[in-house]
Structures are given as C-alpha cells and as structure tokens.
PDB file of N, CA and C in Angstrom:
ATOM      1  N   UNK A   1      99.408  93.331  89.784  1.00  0.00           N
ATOM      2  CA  UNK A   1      99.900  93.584  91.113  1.00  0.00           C
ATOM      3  C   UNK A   1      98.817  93.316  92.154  1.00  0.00           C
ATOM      4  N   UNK A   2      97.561  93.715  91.860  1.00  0.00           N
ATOM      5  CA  UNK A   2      96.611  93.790  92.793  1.00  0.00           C
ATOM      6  C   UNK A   2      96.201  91.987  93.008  1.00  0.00           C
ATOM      7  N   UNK A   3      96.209  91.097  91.626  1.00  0.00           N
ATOM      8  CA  UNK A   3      95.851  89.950  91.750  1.00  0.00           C
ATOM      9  C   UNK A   3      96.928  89.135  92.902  1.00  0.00           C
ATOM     10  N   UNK A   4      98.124  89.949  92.758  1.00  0.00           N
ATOM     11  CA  UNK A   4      99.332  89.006  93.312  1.00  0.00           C
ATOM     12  C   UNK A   4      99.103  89.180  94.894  1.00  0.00           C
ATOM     13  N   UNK A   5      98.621  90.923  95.269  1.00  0.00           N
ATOM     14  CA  UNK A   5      98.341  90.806  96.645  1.00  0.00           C
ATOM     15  C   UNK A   5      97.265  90.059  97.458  1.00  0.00           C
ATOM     16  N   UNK A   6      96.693  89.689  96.671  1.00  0.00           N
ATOM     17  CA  UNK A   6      95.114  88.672  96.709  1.00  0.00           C
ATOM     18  C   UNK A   6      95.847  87.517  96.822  1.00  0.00           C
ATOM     19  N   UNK A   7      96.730  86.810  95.800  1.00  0.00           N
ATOM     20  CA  UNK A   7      97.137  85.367  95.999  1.00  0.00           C
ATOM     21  C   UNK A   7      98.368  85.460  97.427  1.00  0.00           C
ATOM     22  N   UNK A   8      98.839  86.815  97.630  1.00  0.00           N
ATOM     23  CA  UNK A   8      99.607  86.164  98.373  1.00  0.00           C
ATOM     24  C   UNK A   8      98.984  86.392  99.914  1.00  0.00           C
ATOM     25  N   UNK A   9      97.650  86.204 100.326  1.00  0.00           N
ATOM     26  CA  UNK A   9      96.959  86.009 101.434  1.00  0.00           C
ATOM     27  C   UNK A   9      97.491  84.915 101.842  1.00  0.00           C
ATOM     28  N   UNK A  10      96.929  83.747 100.557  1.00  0.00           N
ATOM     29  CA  UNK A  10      96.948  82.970 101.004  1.00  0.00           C
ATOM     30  C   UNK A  10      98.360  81.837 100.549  1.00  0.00           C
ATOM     31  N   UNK A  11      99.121  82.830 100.082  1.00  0.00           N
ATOM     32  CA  UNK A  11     100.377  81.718  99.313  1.00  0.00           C
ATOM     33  C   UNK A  11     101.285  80.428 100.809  1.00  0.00           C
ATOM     34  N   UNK A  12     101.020  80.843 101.826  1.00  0.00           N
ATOM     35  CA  UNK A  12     101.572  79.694 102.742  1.00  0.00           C
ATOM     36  C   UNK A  12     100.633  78.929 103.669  1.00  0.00           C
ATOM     37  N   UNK A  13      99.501  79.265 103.593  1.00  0.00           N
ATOM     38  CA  UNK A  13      98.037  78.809 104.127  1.00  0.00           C
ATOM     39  C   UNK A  13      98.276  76.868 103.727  1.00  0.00           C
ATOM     40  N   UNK A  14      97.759  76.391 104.356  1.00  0.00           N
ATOM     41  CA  UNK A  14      97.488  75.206 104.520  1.00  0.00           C
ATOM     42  C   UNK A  14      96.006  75.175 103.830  1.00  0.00           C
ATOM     43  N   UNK A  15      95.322  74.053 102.796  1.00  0.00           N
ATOM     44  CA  UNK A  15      93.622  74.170 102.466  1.00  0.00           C
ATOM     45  C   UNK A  15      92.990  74.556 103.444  1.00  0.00           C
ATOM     46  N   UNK A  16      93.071  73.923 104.555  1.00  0.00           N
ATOM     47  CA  UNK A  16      92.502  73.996 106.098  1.00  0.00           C
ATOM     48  C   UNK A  16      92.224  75.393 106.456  1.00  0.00           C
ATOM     49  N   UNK A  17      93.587  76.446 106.606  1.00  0.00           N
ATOM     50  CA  UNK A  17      93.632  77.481 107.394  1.00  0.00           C
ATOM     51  C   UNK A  17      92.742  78.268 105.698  1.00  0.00           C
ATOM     52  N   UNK A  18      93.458  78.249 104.416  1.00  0.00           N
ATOM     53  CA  UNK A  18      92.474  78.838 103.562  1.00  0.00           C
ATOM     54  C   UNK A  18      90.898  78.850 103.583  1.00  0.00           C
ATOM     55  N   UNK A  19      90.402  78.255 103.935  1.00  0.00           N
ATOM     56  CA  UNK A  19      88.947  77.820 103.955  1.00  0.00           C
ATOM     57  C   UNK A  19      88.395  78.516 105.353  1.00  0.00           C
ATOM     58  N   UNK A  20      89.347  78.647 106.434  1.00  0.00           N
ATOM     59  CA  UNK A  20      88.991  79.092 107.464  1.00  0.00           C
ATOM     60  C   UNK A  20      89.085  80.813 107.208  1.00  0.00           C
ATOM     61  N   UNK A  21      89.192  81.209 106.413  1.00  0.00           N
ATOM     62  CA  UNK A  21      89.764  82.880 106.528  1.00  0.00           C
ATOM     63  C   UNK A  21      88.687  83.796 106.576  1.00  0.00           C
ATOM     64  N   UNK A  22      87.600  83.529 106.066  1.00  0.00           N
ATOM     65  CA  UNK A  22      86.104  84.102 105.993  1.00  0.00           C
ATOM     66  C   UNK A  22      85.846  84.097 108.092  1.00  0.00           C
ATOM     67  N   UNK A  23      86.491  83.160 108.609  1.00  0.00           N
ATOM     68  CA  UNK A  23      86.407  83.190 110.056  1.00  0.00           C
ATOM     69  C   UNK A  23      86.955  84.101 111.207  1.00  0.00           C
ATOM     70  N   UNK A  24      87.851  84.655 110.005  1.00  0.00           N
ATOM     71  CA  UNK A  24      89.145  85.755 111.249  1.00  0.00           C
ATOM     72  C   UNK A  24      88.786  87.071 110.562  1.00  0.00           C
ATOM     73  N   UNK A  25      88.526  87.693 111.444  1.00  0.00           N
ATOM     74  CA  UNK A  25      87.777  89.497 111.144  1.00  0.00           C
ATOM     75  C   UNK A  25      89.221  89.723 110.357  1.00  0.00           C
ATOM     76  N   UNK A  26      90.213  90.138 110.782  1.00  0.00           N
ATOM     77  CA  UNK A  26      91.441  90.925 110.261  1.00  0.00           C
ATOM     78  C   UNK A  26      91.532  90.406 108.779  1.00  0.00           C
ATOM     79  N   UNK A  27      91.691  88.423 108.927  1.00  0.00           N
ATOM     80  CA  UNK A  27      92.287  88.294 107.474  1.00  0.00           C
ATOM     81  C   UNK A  27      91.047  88.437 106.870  1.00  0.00           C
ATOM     82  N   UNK A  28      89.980  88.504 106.754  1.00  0.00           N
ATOM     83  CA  UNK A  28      88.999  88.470 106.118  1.00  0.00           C
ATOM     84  C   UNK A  28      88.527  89.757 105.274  1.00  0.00           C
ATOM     85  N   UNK A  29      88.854  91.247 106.491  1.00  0.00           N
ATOM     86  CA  UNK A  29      88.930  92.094 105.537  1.00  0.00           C
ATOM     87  C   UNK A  29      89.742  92.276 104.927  1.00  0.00           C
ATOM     88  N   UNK A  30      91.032  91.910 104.989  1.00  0.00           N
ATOM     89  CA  UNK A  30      91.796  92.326 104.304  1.00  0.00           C
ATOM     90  C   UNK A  30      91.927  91.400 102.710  1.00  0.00           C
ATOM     91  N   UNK A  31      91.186  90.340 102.973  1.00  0.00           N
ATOM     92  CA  UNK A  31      90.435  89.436 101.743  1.00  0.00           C
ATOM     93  C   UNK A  31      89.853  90.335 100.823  1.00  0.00           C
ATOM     94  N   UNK A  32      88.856  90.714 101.436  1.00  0.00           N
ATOM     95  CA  UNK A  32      87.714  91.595 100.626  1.00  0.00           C
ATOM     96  C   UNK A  32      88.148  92.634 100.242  1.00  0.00           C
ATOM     97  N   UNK A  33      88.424  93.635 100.978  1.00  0.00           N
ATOM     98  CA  UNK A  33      89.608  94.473 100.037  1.00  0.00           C
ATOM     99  C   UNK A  33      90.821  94.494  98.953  1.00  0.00           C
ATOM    100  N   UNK A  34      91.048  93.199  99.016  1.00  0.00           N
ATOM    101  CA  UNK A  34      91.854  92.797  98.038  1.00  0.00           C
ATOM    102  C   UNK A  34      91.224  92.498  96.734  1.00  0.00           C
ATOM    103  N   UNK A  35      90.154  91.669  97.027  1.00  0.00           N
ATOM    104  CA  UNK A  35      88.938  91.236  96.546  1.00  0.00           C
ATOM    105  C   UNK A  35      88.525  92.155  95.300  1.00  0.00           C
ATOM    106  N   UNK A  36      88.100  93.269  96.006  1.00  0.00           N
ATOM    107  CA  UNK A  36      87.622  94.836  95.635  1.00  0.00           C
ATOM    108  C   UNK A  36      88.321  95.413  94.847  1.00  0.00           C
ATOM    109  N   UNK A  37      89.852  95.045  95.528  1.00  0.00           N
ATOM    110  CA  UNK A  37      90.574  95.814  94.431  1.00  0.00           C
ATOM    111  C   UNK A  37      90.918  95.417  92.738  1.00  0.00           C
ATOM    112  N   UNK A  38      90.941  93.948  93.207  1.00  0.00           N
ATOM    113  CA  UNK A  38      91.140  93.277  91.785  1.00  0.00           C
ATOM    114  C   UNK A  38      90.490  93.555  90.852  1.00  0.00           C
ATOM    115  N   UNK A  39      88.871  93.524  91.421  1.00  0.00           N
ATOM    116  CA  UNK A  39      87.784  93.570  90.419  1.00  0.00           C
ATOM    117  C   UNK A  39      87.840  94.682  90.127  1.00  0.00           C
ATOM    118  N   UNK A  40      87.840  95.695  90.743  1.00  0.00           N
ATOM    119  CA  UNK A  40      87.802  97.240  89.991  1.00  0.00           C
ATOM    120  C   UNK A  40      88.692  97.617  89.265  1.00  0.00           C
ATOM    121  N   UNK A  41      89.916  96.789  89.217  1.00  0.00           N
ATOM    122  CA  UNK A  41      91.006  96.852  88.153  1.00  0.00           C
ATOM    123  C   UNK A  41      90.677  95.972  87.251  1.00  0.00           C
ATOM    124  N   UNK A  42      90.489  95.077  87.648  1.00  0.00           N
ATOM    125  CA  UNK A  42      89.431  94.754  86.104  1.00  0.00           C
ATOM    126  C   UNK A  42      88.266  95.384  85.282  1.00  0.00           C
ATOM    127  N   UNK A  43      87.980  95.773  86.039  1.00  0.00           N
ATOM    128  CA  UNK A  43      86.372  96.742  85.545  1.00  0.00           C
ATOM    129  C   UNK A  43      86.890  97.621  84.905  1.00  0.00           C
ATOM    130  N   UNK A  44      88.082  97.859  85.158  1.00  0.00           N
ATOM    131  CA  UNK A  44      88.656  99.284  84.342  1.00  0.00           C
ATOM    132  C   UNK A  44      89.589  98.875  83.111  1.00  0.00           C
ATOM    133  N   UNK A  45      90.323  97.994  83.533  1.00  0.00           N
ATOM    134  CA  UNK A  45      90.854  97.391  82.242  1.00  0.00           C
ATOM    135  C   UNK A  45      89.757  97.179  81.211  1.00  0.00           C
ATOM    136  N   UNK A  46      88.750  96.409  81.492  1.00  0.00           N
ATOM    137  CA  UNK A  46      87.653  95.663  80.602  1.00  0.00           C
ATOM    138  C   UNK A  46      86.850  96.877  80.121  1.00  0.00           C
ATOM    139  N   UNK A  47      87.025  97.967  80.404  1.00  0.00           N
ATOM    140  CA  UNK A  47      86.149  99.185  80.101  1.00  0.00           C
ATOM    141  C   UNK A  47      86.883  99.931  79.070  1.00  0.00           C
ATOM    142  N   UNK A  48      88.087 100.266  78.703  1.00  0.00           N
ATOM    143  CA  UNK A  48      88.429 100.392  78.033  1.00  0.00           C
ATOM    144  C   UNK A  48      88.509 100.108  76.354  1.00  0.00           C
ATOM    145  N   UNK A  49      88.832  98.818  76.232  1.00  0.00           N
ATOM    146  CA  UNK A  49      88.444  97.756  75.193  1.00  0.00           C
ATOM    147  C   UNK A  49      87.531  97.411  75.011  1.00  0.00           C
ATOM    148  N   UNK A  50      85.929  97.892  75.572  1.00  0.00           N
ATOM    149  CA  UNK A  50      84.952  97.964  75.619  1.00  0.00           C
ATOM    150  C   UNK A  50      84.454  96.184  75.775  1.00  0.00           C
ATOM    151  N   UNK A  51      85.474  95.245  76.933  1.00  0.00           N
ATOM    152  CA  UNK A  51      85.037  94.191  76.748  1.00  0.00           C
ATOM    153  C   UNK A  51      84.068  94.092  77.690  1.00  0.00           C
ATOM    154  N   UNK A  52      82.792  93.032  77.408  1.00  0.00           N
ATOM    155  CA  UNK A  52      81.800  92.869  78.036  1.00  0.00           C
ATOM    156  C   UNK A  52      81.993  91.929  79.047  1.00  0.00           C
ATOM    157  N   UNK A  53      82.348  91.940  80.375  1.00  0.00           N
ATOM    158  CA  UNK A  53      82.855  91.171  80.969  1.00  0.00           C
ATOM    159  C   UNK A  53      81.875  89.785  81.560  1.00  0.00           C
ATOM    160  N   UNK A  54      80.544  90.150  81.507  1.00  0.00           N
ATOM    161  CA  UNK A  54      79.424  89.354  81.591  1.00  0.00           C
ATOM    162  C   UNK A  54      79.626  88.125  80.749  1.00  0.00           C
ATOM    163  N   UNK A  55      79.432  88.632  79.492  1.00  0.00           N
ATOM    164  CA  UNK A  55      79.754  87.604  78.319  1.00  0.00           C
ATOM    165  C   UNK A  55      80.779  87.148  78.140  1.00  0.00           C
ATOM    166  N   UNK A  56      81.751  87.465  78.211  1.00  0.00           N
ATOM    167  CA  UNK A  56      83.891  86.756  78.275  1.00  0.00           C
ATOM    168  C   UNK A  56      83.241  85.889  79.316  1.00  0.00           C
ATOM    169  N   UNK A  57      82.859  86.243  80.377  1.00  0.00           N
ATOM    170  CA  UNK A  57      83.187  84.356  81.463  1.00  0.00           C
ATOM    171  C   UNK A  57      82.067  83.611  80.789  1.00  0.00           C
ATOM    172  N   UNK A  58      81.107  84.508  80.491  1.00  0.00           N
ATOM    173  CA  UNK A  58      79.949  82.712  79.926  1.00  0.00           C
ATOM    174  C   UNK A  58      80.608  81.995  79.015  1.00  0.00           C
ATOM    175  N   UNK A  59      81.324  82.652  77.764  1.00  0.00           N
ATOM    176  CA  UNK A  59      81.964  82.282  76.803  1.00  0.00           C
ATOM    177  C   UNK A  59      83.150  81.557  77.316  1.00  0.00           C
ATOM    178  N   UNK A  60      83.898  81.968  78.376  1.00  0.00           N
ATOM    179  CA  UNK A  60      85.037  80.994  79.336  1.00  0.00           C
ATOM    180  C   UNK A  60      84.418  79.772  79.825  1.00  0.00           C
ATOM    181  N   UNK A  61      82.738  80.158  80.262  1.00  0.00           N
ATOM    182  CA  UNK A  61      82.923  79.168  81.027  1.00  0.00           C
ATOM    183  C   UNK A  61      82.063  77.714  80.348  1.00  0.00           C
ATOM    184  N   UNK A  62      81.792  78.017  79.004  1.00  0.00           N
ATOM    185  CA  UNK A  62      81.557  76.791  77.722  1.00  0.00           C
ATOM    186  C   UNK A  62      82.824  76.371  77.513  1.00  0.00           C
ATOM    187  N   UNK A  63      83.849  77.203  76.898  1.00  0.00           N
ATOM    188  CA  UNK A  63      85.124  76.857  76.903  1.00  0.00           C
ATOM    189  C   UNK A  63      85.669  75.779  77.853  1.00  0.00           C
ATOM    190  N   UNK A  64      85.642  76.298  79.375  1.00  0.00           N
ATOM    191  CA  UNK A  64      86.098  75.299  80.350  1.00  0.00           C
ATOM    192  C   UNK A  64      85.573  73.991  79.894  1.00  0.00           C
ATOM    193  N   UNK A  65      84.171  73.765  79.949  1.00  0.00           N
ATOM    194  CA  UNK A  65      83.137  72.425  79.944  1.00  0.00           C
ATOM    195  C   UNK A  65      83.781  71.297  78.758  1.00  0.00           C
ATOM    196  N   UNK A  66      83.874  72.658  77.679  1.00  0.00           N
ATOM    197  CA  UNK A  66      84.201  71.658  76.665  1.00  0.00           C
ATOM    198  C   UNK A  66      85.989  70.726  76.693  1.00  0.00           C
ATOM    199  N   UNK A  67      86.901  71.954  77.112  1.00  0.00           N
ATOM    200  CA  UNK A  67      88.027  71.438  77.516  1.00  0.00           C
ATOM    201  C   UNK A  67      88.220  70.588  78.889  1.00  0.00           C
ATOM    202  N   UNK A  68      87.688  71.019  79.892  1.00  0.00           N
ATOM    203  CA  UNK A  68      87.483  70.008  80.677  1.00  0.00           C
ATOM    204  C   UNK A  68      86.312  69.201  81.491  1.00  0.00           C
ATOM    205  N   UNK A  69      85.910  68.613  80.522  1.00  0.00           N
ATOM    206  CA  UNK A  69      84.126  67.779  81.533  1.00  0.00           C
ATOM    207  C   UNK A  69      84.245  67.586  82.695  1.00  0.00           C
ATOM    208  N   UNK A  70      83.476  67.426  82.974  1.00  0.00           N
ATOM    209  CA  UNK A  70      83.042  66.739  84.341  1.00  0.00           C
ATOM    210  C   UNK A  70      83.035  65.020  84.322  1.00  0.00           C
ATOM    211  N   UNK A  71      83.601  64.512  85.096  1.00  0.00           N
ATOM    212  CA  UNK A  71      84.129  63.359  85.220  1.00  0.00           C
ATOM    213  C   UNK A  71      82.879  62.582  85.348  1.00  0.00           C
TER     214      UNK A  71
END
C-alpha cells in the first residue's frame, strides 16, 4: 500500500514534470514521506525474517548485471 502511494505521485507526471518534483516544496515533501514510509515498511518486513537487507540488493544487484549488461 505504502509503495502504491509513492508510485502514485507520480502515476500521470510527464518524465519532465517527474524529474522536476525535488523542485516544488509541497510535492516534494510529500515524496519523502512517502519515501520514509516505504522504507520503514520494509525495514520491518525484512526484520522479521531476519533478512539482511544490505546484502539482498548487492546480491540483486550482480543478479541485475548478469541478466542485464550494460550495452
């Protein structure tokens, strides 16, 4: 739920106006708070299952490289 209120900042944004949002006080906090919220719902999910969340993205992010190179 919390990820969906995060994507839907920006679900009718143009790239343009997305990229600009760090520029407008209002949408911006309300970015970061969203932001905030995700991650701490993750932090709590991942705490549970005692997953190490440090290590899952390094391990994601070999994964990525190998599935998708760099051109």
């Amino acid at each position: 739920m919390e990820a969906a209120e995060l994507a839907e900042i920006f679900q009718w944004m143009t790239p343009e106006e997305s990229a600009a949002t760090g520029a407008q006080p209002e949408t911006r906090q309300r970015l970061e708070d969203e932001i905030a919220n995700v991650l701490l719902y993750l932090v709590q999910v991942a705490d549970k299952p005692g997953v190490d969340i440090e290590a899952a993205v390094q391990r994601r992010i070999v994964k990525n490289a190998l599935k998708y190179p760099a051109p």
